[in-house]
Protein backbone atom coordinates (compact mmCIF):
# COMPACT_ATOMS: atom_id res chain seq x y z
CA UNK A 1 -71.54 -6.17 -29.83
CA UNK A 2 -68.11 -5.47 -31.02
CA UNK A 3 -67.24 -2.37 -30.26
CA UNK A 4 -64.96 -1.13 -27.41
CA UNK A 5 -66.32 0.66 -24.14
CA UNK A 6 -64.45 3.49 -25.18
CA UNK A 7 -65.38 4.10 -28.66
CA UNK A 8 -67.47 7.24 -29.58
CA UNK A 9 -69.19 7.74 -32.46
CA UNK A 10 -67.01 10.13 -33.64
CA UNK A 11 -64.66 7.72 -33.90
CA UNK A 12 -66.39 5.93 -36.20
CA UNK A 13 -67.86 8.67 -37.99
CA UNK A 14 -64.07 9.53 -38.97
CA UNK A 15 -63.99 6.34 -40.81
CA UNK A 16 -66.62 7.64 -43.40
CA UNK A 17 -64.90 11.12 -42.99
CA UNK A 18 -62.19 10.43 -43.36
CA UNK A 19 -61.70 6.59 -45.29
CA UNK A 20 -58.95 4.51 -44.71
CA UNK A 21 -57.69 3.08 -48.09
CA UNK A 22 -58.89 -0.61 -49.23
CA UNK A 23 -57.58 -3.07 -51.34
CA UNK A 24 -54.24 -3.96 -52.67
CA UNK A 25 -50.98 -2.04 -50.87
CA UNK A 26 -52.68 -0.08 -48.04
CA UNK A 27 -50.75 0.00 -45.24
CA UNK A 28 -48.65 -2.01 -46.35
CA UNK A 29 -45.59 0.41 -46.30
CA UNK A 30 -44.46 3.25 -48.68
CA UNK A 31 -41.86 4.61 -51.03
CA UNK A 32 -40.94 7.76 -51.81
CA UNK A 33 -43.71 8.66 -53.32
CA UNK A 34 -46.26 7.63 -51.05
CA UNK A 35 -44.70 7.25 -47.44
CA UNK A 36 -47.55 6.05 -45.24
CA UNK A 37 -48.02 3.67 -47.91
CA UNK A 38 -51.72 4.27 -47.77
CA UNK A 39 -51.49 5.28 -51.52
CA UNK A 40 -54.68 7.45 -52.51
CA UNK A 41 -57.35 7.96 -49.92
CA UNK A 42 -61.30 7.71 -50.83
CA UNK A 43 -63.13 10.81 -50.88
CA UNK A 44 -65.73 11.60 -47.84
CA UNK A 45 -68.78 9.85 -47.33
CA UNK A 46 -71.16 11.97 -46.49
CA UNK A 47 -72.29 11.22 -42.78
CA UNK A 48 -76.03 11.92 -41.56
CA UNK A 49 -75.92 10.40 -38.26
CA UNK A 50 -73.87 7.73 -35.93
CA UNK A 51 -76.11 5.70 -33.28
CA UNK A 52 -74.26 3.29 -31.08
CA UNK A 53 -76.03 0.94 -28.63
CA UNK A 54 -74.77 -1.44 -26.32
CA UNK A 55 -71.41 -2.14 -28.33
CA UNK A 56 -73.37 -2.37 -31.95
CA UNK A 57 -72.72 0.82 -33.98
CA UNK A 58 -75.00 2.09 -37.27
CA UNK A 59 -74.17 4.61 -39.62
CA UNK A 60 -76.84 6.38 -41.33
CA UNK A 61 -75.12 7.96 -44.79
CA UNK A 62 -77.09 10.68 -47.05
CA UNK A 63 -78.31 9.58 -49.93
CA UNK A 64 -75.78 9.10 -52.97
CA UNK A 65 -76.13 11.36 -55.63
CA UNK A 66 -75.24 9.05 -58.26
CA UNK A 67 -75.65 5.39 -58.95
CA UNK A 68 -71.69 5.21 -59.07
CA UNK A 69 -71.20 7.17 -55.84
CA UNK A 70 -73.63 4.45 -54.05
CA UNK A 71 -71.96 1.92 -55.24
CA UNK A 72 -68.64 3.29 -53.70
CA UNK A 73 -70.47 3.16 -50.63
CA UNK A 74 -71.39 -0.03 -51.03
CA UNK A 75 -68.00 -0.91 -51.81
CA UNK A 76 -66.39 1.07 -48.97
CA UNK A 77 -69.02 -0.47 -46.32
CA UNK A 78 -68.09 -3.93 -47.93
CA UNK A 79 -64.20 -3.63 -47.62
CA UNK A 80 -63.96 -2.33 -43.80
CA UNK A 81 -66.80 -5.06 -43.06
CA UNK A 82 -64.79 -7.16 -40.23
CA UNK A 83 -61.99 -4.85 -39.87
CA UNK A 84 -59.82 -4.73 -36.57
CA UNK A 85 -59.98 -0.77 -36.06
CA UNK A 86 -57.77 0.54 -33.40
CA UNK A 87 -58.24 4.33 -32.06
């Protein structure tokens, strides 16, 4: 159990929606080229459904397409594993 009281699971269903970059130089400051210095943001992940209980949260995603786009997922899910999310 985690999660905040106060988060919804909107809240995290806007992390699939709508990703927050990974890796190298996100966040980390910008230029003039990229001023948020988020650099490119991942496509969607397709959502099917958000279930939160008692401060645990789990994402159920729609099937992947393609072998590539699960292993985005996989990569995605991987990457934010641990993260400090403020909303």
């Amino acid at each position: 159990g985690n999660l905040s009281h106060g988060c919804l699971a909107s809240d995290v269903e806007g992390l699939f929606l709508h990703p927050v970059a990974t890796g190298m130089g996100g966040g980390m400051g910008g230029d003039a080229n990229d001023p948020d210095g988020m650099g490119d943001r991942p496509a969607p992940f397709a959502v099917d459904r958000v279930d939160m209980k008692r401060g645990y949260c789990f994402v159920f995603l729609k099937d992947a397409d393609t072998l590539a786009e699960k292993d985005r997922v996989e990569q995605y899910v991987a990457d934010i594993g641990g993260m400090y999310v403020v909303f």
